[in-house]
N, C-alpha and C. Protein backbone atom coordinates (compact mmCIF):
# COMPACT_ATOMS: atom_id res chain seq x y z
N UNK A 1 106.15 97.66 103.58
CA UNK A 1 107.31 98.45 103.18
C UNK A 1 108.24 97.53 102.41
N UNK A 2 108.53 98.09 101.47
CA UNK A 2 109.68 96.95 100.49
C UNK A 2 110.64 98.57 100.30
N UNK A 3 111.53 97.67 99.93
CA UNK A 3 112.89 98.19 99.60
C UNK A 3 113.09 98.55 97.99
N UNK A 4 113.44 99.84 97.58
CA UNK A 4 113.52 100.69 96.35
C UNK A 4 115.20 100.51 96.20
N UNK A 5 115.22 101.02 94.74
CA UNK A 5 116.62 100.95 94.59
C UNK A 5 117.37 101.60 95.31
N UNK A 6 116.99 102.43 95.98
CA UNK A 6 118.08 103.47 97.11
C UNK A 6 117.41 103.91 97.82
N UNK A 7 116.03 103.19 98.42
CA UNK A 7 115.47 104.07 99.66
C UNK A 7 114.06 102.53 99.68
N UNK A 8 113.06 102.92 100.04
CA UNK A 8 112.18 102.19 100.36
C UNK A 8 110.49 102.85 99.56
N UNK A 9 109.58 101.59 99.61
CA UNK A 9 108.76 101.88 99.05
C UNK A 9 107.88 101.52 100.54
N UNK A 10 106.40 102.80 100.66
CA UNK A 10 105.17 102.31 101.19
C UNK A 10 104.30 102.36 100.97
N UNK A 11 103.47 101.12 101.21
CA UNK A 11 102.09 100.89 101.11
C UNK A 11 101.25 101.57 102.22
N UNK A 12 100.40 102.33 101.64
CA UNK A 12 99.82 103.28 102.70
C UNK A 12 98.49 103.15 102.46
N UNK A 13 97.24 103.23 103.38
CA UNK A 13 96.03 103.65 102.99
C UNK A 13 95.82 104.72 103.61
N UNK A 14 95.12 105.71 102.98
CA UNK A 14 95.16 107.27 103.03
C UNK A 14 93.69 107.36 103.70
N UNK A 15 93.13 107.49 104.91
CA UNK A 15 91.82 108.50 105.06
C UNK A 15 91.94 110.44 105.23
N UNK A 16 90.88 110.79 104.45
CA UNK A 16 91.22 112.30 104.18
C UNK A 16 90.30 112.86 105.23
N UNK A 17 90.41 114.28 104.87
CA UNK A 17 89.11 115.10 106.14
C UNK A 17 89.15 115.05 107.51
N UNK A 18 90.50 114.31 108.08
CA UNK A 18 90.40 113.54 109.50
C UNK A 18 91.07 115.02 110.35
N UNK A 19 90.45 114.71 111.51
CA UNK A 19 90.99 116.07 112.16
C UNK A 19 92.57 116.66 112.49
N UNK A 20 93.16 115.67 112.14
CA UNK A 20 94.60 115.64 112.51
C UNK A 20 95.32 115.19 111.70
N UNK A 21 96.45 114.81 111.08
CA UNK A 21 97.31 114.07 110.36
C UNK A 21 98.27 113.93 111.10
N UNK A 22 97.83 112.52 110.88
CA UNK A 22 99.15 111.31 111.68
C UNK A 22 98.70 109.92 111.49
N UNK A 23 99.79 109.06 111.55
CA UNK A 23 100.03 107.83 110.88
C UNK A 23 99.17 106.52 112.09
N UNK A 24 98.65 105.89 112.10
CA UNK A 24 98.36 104.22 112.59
C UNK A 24 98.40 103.34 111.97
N UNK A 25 99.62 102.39 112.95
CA UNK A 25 99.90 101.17 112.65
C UNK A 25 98.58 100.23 113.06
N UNK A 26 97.88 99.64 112.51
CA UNK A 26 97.32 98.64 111.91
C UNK A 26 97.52 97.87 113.10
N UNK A 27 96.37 96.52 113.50
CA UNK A 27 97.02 95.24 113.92
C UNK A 27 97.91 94.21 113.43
N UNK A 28 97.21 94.67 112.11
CA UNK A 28 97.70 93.56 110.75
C UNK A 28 98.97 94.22 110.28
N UNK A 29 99.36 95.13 110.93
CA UNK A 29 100.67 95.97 110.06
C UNK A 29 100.64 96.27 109.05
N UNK A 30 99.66 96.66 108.90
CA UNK A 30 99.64 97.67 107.73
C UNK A 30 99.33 99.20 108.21
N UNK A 31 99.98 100.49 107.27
CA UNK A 31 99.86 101.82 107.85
C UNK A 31 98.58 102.60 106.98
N UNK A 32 98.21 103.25 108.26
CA UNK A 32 96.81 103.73 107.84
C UNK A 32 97.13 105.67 108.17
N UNK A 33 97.15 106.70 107.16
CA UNK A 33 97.54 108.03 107.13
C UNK A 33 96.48 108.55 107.11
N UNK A 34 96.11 109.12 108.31
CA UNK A 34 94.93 110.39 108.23
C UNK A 34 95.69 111.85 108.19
N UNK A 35 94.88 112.08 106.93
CA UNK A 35 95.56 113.52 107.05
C UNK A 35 94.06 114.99 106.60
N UNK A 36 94.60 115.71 107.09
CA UNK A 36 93.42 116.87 107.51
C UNK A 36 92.87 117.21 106.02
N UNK A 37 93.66 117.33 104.65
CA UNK A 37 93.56 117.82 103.52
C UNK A 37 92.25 117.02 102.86
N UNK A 38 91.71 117.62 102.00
CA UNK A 38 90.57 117.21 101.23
C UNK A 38 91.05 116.23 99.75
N UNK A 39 90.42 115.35 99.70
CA UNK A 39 90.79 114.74 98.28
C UNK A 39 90.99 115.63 97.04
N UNK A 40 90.95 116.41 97.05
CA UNK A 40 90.52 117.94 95.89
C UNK A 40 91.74 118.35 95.21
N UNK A 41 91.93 118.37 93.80
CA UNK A 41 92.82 118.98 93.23
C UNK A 41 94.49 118.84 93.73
N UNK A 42 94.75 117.64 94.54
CA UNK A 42 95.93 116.65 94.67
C UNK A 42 96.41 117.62 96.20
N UNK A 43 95.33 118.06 96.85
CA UNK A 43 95.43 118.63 98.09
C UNK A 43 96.13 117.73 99.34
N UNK A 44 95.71 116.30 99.40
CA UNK A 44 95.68 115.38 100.20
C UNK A 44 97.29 114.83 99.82
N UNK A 45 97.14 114.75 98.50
CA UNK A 45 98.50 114.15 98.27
C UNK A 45 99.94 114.82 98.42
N UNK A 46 100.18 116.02 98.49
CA UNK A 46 100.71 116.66 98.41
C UNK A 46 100.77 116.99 100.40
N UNK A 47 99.73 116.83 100.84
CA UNK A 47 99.46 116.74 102.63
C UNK A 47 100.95 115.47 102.74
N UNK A 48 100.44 114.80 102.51
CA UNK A 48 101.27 113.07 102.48
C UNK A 48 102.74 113.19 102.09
N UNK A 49 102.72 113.51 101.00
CA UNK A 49 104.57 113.64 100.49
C UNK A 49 104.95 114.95 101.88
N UNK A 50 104.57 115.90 102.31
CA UNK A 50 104.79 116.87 102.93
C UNK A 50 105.25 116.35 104.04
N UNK A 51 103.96 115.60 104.65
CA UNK A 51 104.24 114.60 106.21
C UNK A 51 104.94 114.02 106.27
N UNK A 52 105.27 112.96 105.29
CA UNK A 52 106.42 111.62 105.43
C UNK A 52 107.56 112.95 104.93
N UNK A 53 108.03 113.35 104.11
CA UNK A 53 108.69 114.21 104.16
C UNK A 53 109.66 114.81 105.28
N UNK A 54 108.94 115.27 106.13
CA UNK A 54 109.42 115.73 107.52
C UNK A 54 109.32 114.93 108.56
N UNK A 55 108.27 114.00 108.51
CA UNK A 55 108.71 112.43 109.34
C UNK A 55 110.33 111.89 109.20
N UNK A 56 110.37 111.76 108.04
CA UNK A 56 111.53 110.75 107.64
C UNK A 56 112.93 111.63 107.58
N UNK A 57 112.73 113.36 107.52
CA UNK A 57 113.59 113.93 107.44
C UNK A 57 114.44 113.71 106.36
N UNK A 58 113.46 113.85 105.28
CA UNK A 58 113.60 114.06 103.98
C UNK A 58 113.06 114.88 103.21
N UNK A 59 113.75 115.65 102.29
CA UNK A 59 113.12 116.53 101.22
C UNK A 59 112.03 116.29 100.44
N UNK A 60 110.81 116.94 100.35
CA UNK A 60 110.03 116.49 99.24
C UNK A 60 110.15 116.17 98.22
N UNK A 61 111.32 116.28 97.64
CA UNK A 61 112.06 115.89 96.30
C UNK A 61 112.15 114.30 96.19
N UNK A 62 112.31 113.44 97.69
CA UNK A 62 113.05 112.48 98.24
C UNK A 62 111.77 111.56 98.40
N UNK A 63 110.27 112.13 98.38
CA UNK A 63 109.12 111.18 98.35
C UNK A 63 108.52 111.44 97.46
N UNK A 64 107.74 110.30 96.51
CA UNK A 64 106.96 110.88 95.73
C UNK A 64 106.25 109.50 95.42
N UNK A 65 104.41 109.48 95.39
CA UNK A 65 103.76 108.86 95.39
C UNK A 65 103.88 107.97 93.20
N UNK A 66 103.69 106.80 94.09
CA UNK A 66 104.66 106.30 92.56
C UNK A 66 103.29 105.47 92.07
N UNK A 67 102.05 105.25 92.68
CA UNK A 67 101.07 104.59 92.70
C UNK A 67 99.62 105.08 93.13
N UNK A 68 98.41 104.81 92.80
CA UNK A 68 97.76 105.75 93.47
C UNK A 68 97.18 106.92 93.79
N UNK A 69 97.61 107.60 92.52
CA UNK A 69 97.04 109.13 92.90
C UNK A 69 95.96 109.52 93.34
N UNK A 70 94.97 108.61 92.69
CA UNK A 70 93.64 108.84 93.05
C UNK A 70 92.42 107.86 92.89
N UNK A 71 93.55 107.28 94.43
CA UNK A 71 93.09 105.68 94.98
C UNK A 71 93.29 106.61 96.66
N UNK A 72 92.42 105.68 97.52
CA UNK A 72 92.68 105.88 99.02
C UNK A 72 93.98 104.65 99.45
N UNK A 73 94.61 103.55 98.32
CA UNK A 73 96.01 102.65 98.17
C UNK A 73 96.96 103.74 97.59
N UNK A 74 97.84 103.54 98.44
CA UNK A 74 98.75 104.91 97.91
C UNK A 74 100.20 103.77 97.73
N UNK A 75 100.93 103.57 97.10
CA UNK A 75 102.92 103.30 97.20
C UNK A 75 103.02 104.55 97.50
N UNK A 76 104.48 105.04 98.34
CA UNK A 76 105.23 106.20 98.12
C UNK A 76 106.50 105.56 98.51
N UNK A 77 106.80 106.12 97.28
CA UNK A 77 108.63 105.52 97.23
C UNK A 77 109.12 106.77 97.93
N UNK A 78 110.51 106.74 99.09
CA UNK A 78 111.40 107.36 99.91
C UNK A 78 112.67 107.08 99.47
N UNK A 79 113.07 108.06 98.25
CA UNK A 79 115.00 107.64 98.31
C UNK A 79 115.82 108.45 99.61
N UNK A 80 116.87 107.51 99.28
CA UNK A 80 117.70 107.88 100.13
C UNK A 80 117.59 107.67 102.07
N UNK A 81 117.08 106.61 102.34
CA UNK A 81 116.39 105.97 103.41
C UNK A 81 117.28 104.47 103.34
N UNK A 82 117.19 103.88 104.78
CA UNK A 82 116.74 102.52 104.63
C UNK A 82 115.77 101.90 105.33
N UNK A 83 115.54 100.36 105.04
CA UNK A 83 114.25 100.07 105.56
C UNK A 83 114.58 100.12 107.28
N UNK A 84 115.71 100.02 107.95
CA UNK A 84 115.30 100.27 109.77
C UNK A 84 114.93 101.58 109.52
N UNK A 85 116.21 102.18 109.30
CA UNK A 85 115.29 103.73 109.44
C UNK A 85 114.25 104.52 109.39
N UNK A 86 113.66 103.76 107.74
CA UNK A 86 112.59 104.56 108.48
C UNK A 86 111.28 103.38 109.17
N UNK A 87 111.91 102.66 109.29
CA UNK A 87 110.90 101.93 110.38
C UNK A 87 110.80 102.33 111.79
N UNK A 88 112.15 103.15 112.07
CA UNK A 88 112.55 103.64 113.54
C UNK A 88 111.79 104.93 113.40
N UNK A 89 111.99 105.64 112.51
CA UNK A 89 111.38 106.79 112.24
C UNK A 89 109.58 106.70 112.10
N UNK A 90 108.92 105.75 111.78
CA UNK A 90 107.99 105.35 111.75
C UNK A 90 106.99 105.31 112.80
N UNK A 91 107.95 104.61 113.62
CA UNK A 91 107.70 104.04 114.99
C UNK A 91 106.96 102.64 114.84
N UNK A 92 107.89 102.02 113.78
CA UNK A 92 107.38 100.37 113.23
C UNK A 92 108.44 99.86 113.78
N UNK A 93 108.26 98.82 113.89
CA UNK A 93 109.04 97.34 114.51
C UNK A 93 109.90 97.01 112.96
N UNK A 94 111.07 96.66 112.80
CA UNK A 94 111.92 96.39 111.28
C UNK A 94 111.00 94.85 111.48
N UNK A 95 110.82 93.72 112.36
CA UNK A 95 110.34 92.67 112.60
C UNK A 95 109.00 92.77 111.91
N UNK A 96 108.49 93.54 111.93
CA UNK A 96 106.94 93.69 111.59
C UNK A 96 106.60 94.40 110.26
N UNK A 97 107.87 94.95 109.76
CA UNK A 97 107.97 95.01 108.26
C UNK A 97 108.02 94.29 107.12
N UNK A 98 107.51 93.86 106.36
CA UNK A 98 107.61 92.53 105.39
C UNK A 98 107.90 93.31 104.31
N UNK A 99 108.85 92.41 103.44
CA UNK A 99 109.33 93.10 102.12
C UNK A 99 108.78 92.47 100.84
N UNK A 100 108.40 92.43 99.85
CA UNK A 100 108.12 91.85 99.26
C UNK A 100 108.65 92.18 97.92
């Protein structure tokens, strides 16, 4: 997670088709998003802005994949955030966040 001009950016790796959508933290800290939607016609991606969306208790307007479209490496920049927040919101450690 790094820090955007007014909100935060994440590095995400996306698995699709998974029975559920929801987020795992990594050992290595890095976040891994399974979400139920199919890679198909920006189905999955649009799953993702939706989820963090209402995770972070932000408008879809407020996420939008800035990297990645159609990579399983996703960025999604979050304005209007900061980095505890949504690390709290996350359920990440701010300690275990690296900015780069």
């Amino acid at each position: 997670m790094q820090l955007s001009r007014d909100g935060v950016r994440l590095s995400i790796y996306v698995k699709t088709m998974s029975p559920e959508t929801r987020l795992v933290i990594e050992p290595d800290h890095t976040l891994t998003l399974h979400v139920v939607a199919q890679p198909v016609k920006g189905k999955a991606n649009r799953e993702i802005v939706k989820w963090l969306a209402k995770k972070l208790g932000k408008s879809s307007a407020q996420v939008r994949i800035v990297a990645g479209l159609y990579s399983n490496l996703k960025t999604v920049e979050v304005s209007g955030i900061t980095k505890s927040e949504a690390a709290r919101l996350l359920g990440v450690s701010v300690e275990s966040v690296t900015e780069t």
